[in-house]
Protein backbone atom coordinates (compact mmCIF):
# COMPACT_ATOMS: atom_id res chain seq x y z
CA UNK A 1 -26.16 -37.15 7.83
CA UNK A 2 -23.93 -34.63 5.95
CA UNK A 3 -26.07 -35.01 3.21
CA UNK A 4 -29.56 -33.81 5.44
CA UNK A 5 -27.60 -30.87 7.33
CA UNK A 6 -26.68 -29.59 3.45
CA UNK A 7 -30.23 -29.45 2.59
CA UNK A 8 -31.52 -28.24 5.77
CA UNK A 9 -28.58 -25.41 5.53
CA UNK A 10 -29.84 -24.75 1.69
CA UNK A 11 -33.53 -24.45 3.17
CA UNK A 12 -32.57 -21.81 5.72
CA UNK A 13 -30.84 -20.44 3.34
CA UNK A 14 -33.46 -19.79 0.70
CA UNK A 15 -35.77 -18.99 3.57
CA UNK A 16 -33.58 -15.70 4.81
CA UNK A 17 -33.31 -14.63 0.79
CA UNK A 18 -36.80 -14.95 1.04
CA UNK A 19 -37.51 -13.18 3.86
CA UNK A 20 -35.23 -10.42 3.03
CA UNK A 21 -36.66 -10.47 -0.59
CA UNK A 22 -40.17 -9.91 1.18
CA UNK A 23 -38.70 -7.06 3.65
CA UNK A 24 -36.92 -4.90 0.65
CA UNK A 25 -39.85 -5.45 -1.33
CA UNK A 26 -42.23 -4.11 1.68
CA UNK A 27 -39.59 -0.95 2.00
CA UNK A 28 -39.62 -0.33 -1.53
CA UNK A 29 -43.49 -0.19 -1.87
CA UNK A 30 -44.02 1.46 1.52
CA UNK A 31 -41.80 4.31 0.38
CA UNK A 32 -43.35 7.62 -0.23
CA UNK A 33 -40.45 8.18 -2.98
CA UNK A 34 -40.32 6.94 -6.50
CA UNK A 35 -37.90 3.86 -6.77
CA UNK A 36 -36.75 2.24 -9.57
CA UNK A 37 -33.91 0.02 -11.24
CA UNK A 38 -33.10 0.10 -14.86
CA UNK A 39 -30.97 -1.75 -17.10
CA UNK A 40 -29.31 0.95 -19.91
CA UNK A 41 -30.02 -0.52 -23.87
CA UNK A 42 -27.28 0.23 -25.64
CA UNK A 43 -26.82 0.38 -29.61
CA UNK A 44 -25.35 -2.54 -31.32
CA UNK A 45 -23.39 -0.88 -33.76
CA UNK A 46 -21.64 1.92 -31.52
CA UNK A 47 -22.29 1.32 -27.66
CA UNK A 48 -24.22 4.08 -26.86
CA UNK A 49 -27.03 3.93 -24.32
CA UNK A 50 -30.07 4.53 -26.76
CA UNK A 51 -33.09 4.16 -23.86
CA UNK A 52 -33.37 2.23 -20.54
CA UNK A 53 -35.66 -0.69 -19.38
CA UNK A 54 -37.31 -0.74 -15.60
CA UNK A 55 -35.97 -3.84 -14.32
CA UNK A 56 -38.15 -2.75 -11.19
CA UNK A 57 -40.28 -0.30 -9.69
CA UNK A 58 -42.56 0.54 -6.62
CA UNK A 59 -46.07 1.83 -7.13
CA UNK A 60 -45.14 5.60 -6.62
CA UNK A 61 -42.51 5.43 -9.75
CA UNK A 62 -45.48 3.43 -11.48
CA UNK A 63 -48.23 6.46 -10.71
CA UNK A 64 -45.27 8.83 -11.66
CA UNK A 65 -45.13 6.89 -14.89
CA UNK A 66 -49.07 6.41 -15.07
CA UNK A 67 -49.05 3.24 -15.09
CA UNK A 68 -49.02 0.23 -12.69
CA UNK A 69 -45.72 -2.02 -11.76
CA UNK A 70 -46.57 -5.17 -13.90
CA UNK A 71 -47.08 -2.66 -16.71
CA UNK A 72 -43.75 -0.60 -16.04
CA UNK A 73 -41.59 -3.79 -15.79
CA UNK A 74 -39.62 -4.30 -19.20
CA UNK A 75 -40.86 -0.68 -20.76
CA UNK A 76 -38.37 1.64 -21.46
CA UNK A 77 -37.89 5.22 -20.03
CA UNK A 78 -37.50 7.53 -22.72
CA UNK A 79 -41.11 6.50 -24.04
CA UNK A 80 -42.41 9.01 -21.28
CA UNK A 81 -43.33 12.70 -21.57
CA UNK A 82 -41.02 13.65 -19.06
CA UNK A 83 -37.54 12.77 -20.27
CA UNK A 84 -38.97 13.43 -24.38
CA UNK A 85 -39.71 16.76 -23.34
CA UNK A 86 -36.63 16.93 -21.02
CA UNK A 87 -33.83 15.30 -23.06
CA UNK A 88 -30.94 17.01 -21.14
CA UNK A 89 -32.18 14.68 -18.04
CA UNK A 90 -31.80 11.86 -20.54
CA UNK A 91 -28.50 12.45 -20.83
CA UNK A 92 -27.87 13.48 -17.26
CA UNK A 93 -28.58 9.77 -16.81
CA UNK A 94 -26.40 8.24 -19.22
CA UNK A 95 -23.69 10.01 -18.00
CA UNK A 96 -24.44 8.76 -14.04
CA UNK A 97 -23.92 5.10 -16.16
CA UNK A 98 -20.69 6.12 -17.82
CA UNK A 99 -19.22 8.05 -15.53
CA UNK A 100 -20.24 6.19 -12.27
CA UNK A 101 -21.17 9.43 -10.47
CA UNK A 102 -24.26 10.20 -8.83
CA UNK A 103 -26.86 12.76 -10.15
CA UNK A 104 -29.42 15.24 -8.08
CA UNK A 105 -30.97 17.61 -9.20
CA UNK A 106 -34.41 19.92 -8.95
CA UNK A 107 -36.95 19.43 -12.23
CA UNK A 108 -39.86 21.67 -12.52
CA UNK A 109 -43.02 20.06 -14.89
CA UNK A 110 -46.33 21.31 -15.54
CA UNK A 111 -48.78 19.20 -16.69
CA UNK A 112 -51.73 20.05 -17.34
CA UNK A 113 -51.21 23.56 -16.18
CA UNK A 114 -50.56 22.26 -12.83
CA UNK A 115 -47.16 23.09 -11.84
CA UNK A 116 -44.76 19.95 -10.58
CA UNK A 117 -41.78 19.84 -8.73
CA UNK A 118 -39.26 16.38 -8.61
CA UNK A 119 -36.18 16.22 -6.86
CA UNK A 120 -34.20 13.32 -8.96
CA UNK A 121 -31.38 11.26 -7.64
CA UNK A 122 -29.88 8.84 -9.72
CA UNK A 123 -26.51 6.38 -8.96
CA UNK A 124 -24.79 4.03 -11.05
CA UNK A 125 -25.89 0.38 -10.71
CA UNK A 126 -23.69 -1.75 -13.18
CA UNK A 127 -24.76 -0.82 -16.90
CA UNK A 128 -27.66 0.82 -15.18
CA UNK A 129 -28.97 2.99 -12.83
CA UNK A 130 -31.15 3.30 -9.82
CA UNK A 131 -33.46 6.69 -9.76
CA UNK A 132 -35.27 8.06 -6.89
CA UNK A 133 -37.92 10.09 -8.21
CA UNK A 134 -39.32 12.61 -4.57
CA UNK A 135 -42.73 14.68 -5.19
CA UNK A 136 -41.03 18.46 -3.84
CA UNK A 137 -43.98 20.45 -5.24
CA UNK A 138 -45.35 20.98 -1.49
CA UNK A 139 -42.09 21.86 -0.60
CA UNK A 140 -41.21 24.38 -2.99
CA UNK A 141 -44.48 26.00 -3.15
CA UNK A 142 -44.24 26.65 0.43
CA UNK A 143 -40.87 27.90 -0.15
CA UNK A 144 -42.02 30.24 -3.30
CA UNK A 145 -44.95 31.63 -0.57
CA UNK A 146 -42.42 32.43 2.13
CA UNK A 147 -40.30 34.53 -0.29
CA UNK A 148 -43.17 35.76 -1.78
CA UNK A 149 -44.11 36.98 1.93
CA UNK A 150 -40.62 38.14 2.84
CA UNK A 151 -40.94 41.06 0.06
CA UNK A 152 -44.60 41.83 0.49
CA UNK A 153 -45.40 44.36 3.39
CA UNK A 154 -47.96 42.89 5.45
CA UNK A 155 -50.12 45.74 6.13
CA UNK A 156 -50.75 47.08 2.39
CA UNK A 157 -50.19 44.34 0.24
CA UNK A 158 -47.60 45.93 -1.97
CA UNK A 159 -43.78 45.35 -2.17
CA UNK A 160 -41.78 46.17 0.82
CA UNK A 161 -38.47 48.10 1.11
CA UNK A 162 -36.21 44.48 0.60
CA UNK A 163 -38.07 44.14 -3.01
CA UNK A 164 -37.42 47.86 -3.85
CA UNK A 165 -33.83 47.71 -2.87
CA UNK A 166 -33.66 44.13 -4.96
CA UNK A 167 -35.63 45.76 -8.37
CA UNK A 168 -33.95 49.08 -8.40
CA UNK A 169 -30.84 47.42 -7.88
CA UNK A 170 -31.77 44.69 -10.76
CA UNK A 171 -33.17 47.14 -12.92
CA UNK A 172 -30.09 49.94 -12.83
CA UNK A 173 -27.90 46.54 -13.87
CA UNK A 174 -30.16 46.18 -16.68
CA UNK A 175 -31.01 49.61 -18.15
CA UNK A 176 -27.09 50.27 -17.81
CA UNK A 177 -26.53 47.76 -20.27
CA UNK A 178 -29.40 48.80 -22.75
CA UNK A 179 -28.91 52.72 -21.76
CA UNK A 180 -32.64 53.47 -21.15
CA UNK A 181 -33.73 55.86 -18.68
CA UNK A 182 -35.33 54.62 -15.18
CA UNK A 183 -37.82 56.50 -13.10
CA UNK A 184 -38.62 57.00 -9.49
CA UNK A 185 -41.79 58.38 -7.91
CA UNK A 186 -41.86 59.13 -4.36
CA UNK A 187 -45.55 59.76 -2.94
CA UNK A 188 -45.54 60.89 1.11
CA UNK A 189 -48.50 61.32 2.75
CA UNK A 190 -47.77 64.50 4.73
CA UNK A 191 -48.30 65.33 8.56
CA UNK A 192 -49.51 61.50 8.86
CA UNK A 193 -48.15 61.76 12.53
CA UNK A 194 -51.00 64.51 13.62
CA UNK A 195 -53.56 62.17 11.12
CA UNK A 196 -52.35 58.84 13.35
CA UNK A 197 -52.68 61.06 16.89
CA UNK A 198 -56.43 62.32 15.47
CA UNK A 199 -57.87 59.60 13.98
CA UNK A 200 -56.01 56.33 15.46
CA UNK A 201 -54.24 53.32 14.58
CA UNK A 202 -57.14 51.44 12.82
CA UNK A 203 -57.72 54.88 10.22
CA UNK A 204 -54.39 55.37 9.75
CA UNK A 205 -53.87 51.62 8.75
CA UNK A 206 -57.04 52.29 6.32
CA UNK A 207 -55.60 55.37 4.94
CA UNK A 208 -52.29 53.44 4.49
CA UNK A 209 -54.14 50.63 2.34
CA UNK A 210 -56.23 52.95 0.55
CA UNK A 211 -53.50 55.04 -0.89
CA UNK A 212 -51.18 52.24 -1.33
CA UNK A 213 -54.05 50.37 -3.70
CA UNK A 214 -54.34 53.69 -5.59
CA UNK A 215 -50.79 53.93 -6.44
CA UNK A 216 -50.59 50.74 -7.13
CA UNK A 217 -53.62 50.45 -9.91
CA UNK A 218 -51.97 53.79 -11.31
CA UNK A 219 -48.50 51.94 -12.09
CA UNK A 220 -49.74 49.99 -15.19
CA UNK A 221 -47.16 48.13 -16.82
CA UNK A 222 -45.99 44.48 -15.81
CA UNK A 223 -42.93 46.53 -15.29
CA UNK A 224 -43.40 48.77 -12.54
CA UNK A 225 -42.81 48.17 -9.31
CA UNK A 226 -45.14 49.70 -5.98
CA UNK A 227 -43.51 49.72 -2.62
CA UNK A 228 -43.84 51.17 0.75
CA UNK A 229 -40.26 52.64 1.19
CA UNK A 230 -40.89 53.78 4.61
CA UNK A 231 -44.32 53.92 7.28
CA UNK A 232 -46.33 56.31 5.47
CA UNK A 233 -43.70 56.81 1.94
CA UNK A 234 -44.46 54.88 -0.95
CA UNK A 235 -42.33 54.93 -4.18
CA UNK A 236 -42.97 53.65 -7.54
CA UNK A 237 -40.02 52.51 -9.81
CA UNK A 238 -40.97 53.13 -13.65
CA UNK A 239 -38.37 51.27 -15.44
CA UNK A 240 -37.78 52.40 -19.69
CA UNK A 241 -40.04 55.81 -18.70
CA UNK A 242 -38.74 59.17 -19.67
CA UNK A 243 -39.24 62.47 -17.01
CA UNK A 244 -42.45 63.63 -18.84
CA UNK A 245 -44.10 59.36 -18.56
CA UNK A 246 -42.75 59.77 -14.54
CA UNK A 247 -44.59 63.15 -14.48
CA UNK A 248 -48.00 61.44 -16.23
CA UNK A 249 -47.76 58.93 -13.08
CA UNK A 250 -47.37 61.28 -10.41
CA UNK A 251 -50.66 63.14 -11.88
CA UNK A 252 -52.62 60.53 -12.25
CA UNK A 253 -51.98 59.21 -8.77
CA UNK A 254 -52.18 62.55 -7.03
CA UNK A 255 -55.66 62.69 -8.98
CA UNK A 256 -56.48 59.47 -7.86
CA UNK A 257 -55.77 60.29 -4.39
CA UNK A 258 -57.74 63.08 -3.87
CA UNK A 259 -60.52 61.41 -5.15
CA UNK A 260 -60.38 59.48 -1.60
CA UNK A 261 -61.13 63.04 0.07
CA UNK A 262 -59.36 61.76 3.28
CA UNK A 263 -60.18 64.39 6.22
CA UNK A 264 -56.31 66.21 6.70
CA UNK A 265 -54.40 64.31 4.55
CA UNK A 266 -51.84 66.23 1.64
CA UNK A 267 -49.85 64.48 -0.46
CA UNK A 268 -46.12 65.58 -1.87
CA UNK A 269 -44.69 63.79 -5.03
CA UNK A 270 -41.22 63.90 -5.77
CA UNK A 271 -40.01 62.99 -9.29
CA UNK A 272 -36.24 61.84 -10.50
CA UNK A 273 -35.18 60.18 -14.01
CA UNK A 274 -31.91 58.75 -14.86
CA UNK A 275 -29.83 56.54 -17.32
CA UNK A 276 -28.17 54.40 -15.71
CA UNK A 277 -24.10 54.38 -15.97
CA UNK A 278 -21.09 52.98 -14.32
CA UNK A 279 -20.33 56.24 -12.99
CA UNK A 280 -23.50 56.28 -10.62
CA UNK A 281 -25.26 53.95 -8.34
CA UNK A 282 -28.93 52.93 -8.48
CA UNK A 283 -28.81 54.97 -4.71
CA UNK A 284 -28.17 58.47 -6.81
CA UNK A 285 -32.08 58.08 -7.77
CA UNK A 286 -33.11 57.83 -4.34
CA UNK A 287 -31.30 60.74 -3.59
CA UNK A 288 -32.29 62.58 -6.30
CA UNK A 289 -35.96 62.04 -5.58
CA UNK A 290 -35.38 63.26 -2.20
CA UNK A 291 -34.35 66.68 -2.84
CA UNK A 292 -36.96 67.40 -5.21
């Protein structure tokens, strides 16, 4: 009798393992994340973790891997493109293994000139480790659109007045270091008040994008930066340009925008050139500008 309750305990037993065997392994492969466990390999001779070995893995680390879960199981890590061409990861990992604390961190991987982004989480699991590899590229290119739209005006396409502040700002830092002169145009369109009470909101907007396309095909370089500074004042920064390359700009875009021969609109350039020092603040070009 004690004998049969045993076995029938043992059965019940090895059914739960089972069943909870069967339920991690439907979590694991229903998960949208890369999941994997791997065993470190270290070297005889000194200890050190040379490579690791997938112990397991779901299908997502498997496509991650290209490859498919029988394949993955018993292969070794560092064998992929990923961690050869990212060795400090590699070591990231060996060091969640030795030092028993958790690693998370952002990688960015183009393959194939399409660009990748993987959030990686790895914790210690005895003389191994279990990584979580998440897909972020969604994510972050959303995120890199919704900056890229926080310092783009919406109406003309150009930077807005947040980018010019950040560039001048990042370029005076700069140029003070290397002592090369910086450059600001400032092109106003003038009376654009009377234009907007003549002509309406619709030209006006026109005339806005029109202008603001000119000045911006007239600033060249990589380098330069086009913004609308205020509702109808656009300014152009000209970074490692002397006063006579600033005053080559300005012509060419006051040329430019006469070409449009916009019914009662004038145009007033303003010109200032500086090298930057820790005596003055990127604002003492603005200013300058102005009272030209």
């Amino acid at each position: 009798m004690q004998l049969q309750q045993e076995i029938q305990e043992l059965k019940q037993t090895k059914q739960i393992l089972y069943q909870s065997r069967a339920f991690l392994e439907s979590v694991l492969n229903s998960s949208l994340d890369g999941i994997a466990a791997m065993q470190a390999i270290r070297d005889n001779s000194i200890g050190n973790i040379s490579d690791f070995r997938f112990l397991m893995a779901n299908p997502v680390m498997a496509k991650l891997f290209y490859s498919n879960q029988e394949d993955l199981i018993g292969n070794f890590l560092f064998k992929n493109k990923i961690l050869k061409d990212n060795p400090s990861l590699f070591d990231s990992l060996v060091q969640v293994v030795e030092s028993r604390k958790s690693f998370n961190q952002e990688l960015y991987y183009e393959i194939n000139n399409i660009k990748n982004w993987y959030q990686i989480i790895a914790v210690s699991l005895g003389d191994g480790i279990a990584l979580t590899i998440r897909d972020i590229t969604q994510t972050k290119l959303l995120e890199l659109e919704l900056t890229r739209q926080a310092r783009i005006d919406s109406l003309t396409n150009i930077a807005n007045r947040r980018r010019f502040d950040e560039y001048l700002a990042q370029e005076w830092q700069r140029y003070k270091r290397e002592k090369l002169p910086i450059s600001l145009i400032l092109c106003e369109i003038k009376d654009f008040e009377s234009y907007k009470n003549s002509y309406g909101n619709y030209k006006s907007d026109e005339c806005l994008i029109k202008v603001a396309q000119i000045i911006n095909n007239c600033a060249k370089r990589a380098i330069d930066l086009v913004a609308r500074y205020r509702e109808y004042q656009f300014a152009v920064i000209l970074p490692n340009t002397d006063a006579n390359g600033a005053f080559y700009v300005a012509e060419l875009i006051r040329a430019e925008v006469e070409k449009l021969k916009i019914a009662d609109i004038s145009f007033n350039l303003a010109i200032a050139n500086m090298i930057p020092s820790n005596d003055v603040e990127a604002e003492a070009l603005i200013v300058a500008a102005q009272k030209c």
